[in-house]
Protein backbone atom coordinates (compact mmCIF):
# COMPACT_ATOMS: atom_id res chain seq x y z
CA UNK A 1 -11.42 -7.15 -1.56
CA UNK A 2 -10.62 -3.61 -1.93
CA UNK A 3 -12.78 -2.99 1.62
CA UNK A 4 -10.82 -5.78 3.25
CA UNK A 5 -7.45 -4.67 2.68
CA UNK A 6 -8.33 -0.99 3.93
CA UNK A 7 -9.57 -2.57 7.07
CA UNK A 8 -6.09 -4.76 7.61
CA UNK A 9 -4.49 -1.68 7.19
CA UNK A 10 -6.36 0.15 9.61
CA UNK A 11 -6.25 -2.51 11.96
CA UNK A 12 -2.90 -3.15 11.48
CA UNK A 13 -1.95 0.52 12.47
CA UNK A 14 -3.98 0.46 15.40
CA UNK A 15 -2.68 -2.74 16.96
CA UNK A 16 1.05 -1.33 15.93
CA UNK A 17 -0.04 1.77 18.16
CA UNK A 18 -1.19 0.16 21.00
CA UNK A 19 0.71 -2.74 20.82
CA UNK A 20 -2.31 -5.51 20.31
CA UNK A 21 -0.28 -8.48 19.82
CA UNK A 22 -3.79 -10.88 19.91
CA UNK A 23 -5.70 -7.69 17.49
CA UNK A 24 -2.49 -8.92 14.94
CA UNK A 25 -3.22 -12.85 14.51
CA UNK A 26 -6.47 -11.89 13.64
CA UNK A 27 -5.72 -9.91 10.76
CA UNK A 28 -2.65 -12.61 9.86
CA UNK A 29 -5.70 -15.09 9.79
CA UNK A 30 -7.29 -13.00 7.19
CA UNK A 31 -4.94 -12.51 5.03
CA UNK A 32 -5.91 -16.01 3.85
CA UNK A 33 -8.82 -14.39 2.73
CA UNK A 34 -7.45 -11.48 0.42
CA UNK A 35 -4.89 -14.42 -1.11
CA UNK A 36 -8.53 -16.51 -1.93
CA UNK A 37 -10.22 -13.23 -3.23
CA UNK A 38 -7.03 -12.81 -5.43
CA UNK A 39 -6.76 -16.34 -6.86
CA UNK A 40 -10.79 -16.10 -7.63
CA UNK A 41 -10.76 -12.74 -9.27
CA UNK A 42 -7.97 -13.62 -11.18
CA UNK A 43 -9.89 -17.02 -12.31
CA UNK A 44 -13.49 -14.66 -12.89
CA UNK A 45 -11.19 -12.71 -15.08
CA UNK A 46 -9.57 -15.01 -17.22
CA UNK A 47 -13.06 -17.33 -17.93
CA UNK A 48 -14.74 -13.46 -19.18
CA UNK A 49 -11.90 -13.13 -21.43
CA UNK A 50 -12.16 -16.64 -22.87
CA UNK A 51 -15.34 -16.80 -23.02
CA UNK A 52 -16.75 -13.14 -24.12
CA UNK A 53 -13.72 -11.84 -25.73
CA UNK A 54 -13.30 -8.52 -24.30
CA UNK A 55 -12.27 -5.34 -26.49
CA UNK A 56 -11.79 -1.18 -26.27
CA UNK A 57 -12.83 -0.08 -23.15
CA UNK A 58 -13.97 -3.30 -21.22
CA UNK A 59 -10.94 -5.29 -22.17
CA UNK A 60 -9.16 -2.36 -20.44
CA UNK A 61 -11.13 -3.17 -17.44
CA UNK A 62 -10.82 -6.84 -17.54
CA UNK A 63 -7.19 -6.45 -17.58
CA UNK A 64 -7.14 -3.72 -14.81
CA UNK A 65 -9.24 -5.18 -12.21
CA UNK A 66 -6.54 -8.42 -12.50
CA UNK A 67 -3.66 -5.70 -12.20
CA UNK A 68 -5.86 -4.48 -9.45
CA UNK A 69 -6.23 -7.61 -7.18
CA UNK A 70 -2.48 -8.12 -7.56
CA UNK A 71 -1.61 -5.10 -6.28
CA UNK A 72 -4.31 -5.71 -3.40
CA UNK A 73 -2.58 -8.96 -2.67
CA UNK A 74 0.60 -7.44 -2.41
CA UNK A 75 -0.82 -4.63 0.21
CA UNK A 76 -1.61 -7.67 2.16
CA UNK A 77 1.28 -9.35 2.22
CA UNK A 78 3.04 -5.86 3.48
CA UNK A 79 -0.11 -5.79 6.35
CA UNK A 80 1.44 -9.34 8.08
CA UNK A 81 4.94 -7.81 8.27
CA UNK A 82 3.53 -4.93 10.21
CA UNK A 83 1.57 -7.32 12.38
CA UNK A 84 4.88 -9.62 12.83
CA UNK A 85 6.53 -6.28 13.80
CA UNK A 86 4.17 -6.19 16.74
CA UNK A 87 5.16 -9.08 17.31
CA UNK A 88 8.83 -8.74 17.50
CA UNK A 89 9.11 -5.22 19.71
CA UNK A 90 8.95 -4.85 23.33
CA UNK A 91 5.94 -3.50 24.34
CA UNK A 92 7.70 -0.24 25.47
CA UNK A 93 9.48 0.67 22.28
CA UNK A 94 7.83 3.79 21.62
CA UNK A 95 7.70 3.02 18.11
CA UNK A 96 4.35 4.94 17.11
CA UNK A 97 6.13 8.30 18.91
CA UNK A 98 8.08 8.83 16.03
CA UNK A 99 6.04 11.47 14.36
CA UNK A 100 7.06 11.14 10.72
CA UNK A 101 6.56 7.19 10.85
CA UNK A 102 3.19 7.65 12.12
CA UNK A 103 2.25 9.86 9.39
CA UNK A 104 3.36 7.83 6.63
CA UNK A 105 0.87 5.50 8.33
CA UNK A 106 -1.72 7.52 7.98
CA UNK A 107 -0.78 8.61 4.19
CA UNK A 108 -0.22 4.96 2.78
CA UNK A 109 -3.67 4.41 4.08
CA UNK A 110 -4.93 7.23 2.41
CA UNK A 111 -3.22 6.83 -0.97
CA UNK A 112 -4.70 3.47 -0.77
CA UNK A 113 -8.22 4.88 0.13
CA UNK A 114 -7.64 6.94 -3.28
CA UNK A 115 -6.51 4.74 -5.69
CA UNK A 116 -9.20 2.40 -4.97
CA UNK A 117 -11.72 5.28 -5.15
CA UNK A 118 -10.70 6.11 -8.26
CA UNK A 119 -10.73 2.63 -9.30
CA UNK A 120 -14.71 2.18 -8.42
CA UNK A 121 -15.75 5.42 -9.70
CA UNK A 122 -13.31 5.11 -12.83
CA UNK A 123 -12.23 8.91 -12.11
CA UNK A 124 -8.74 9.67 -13.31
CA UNK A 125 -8.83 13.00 -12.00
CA UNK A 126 -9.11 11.37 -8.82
CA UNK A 127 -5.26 9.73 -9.63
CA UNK A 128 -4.38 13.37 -8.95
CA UNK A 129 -4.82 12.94 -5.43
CA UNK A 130 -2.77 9.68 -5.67
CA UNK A 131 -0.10 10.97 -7.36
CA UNK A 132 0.37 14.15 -5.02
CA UNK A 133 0.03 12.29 -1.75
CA UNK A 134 3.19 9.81 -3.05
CA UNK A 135 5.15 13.28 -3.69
CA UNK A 136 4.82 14.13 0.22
CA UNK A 137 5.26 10.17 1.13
CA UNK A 138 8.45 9.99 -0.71
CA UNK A 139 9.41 13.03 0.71
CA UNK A 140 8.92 11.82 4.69
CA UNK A 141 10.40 8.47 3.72
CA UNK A 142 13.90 9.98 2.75
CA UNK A 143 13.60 12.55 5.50
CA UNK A 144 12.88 9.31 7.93
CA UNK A 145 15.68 7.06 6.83
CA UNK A 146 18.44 10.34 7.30
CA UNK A 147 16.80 10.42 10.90
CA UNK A 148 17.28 6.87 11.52
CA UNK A 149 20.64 6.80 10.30
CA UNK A 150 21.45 9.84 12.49
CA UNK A 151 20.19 8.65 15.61
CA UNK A 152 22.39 4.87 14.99
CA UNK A 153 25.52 6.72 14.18
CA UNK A 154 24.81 8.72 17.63
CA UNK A 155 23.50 5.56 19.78
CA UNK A 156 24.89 2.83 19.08
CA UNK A 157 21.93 1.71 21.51
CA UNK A 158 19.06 2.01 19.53
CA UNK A 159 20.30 0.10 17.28
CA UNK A 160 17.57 -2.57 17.58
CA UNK A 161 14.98 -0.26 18.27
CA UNK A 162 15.18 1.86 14.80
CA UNK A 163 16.13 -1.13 12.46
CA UNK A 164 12.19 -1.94 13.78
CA UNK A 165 11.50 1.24 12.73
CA UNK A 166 13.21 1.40 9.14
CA UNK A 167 11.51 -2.22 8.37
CA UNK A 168 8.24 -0.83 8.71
CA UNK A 169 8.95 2.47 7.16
CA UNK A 170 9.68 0.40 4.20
CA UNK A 171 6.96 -1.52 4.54
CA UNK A 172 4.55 1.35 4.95
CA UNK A 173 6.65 2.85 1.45
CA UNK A 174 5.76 -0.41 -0.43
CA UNK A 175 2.50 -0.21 0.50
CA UNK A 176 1.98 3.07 -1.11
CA UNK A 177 3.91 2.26 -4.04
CA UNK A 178 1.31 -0.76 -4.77
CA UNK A 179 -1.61 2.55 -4.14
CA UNK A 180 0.27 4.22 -6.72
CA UNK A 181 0.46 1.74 -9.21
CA UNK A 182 -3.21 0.98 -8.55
CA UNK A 183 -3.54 4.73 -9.68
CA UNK A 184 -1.83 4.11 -12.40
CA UNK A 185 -4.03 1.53 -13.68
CA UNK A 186 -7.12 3.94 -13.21
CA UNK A 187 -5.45 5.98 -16.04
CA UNK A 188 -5.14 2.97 -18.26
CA UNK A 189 -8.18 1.59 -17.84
CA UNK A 190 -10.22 5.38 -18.11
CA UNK A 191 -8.06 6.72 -20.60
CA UNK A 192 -6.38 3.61 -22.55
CA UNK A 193 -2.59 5.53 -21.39
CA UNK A 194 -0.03 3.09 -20.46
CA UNK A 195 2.22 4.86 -17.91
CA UNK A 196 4.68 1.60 -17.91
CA UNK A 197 7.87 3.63 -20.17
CA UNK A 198 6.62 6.90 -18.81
CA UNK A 199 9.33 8.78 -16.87
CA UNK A 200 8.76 9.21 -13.27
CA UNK A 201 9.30 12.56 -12.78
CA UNK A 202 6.95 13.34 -15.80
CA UNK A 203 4.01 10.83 -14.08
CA UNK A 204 4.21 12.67 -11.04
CA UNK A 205 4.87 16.12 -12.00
CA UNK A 206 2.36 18.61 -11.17
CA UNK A 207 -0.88 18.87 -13.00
C-alpha cells in the first residue's frame, strides 16, 4: 500500500508538471485501490486482535500498522485533488514555475518516503529525518502563502491563477502532515512513546 501511494504521488507531480490531464484519471482510478487496501488491512487487523490477543510490543504494531493505513488513505485522498487540479488549470498556467511550490513537492514526497522507511525497518532514528524535513516544509509553506498573498494584493489578475496554487500548497502541506504523523507512529510502535499530548515544539525540536 505504502509502494502505491509513493507512486500516486510521484505520478501525480509529474502529470501536475507537464500538465497530463489523461496520466491523472489513471491515478484517480487507483485510488480505488489504496481505499480497498485500507478497508482490508484494517479488517486483517482487527480479526489478529480478536483472535490472538496481541500484547507489549506486537500489540503496538497491530495498532500502528491500522494508524498506518489511515494515514496512507488520507495521502490518497490529497493525490486526487492534485490530479483534479490538473484538471481545472489552463494548460499554460505556469504553475510548476513557482520554485518554492515545486519543492514542497519534492519534500512531501520525501517525508513520505521516510516515514514509511522507518515504518518497515522499525527505525526511530530514522523519524529524525521526518521530523527535520517538516521543519523546512513548514518553513516554505508560510514563506509560500506571504508570496501568494503578495502577488493578489499586487494583481488583482492572478487572482485565479494563485488560489490554484495555494489549494495545492495546502494539499502538498497535508500530505506531509499525514508523513509526519506516520513518523510519529514509528516512535510508538519502536519505543511504546505516545507523542499525542506532546508539545509540538518539543516533538520537533532538534535532536
Amino acid at each position: 500500500m505504502g509502494d502505491l501511494v509513493i507512486a500516486q504521488i510521484e505520478s501525480a507531480l509529474r502529470c501536475l508538471s507537464e500538465h497530463d490531464v489523461p496520466g491523472t484519471r489513471m491515478i484517480i482510478e487507483q485510488d480505488s485501490n489504496v481505499n480497498q487496501m485500507d478497508i482490508d488491512l484494517e479488517e486483517m487487523c482487527l480479526q489478529f486482535l480478536a483472535l490472538h490477543q496481541p500484547v507489549a510490543k506486537d500489540l503496538r504494531l497491530i495498532t500502528a500498522a491500522m494508524k498506518v493505513t489511515s494515514e496512507l488513505e488520507r495521502i490518497g485522498d490529497r493525490v486526487v485533488n492534485i490530479c483534479e487540479i490538473v484538471h481545472d488549470r489552463d494548460d499554460r498556467d505556469p504553475t510548476t514555475s513557482h520554485a518554492e511550490v515545486s519543492q514542497m513537492g519534492s519534500l512531501a514526497l520525501a517525508m513520505v518516503r521516510d516515514s514509511l522507511a522507518a515504518f518497515s525497518q522499525a527505525d526511530s532514528s530514522l523519524v529524525k529525518q521526518v521530523f527535520e524535513k517538516d521543519k523546512e516544509f513548514d518553513a516554505l509553506y508560510g514563506k509560500t502563502f506571504a508570496q501568494l498573498t503578495a502577488t493578489v494584493a499586487k494583481d488583482p489578475d492572478r487572482v485565479a491563477h494563485d488560489t490554484k496554487l495555494a489549494f495545492l500548497s495546502r494539499d502538498l502541506n497535508e500530505i506531509s502532515e499525514h508523513a509526519t504523523n506516520i513518523a510519529e507512529v514509528v516512535m510508538f510502535m519502536v519505543d511504546g512513546k505516545s507523542l499525542t499530548h506532546m508539545d509540538m515544539h518539543e516533538r520537533r525540536a532538534p535532536r
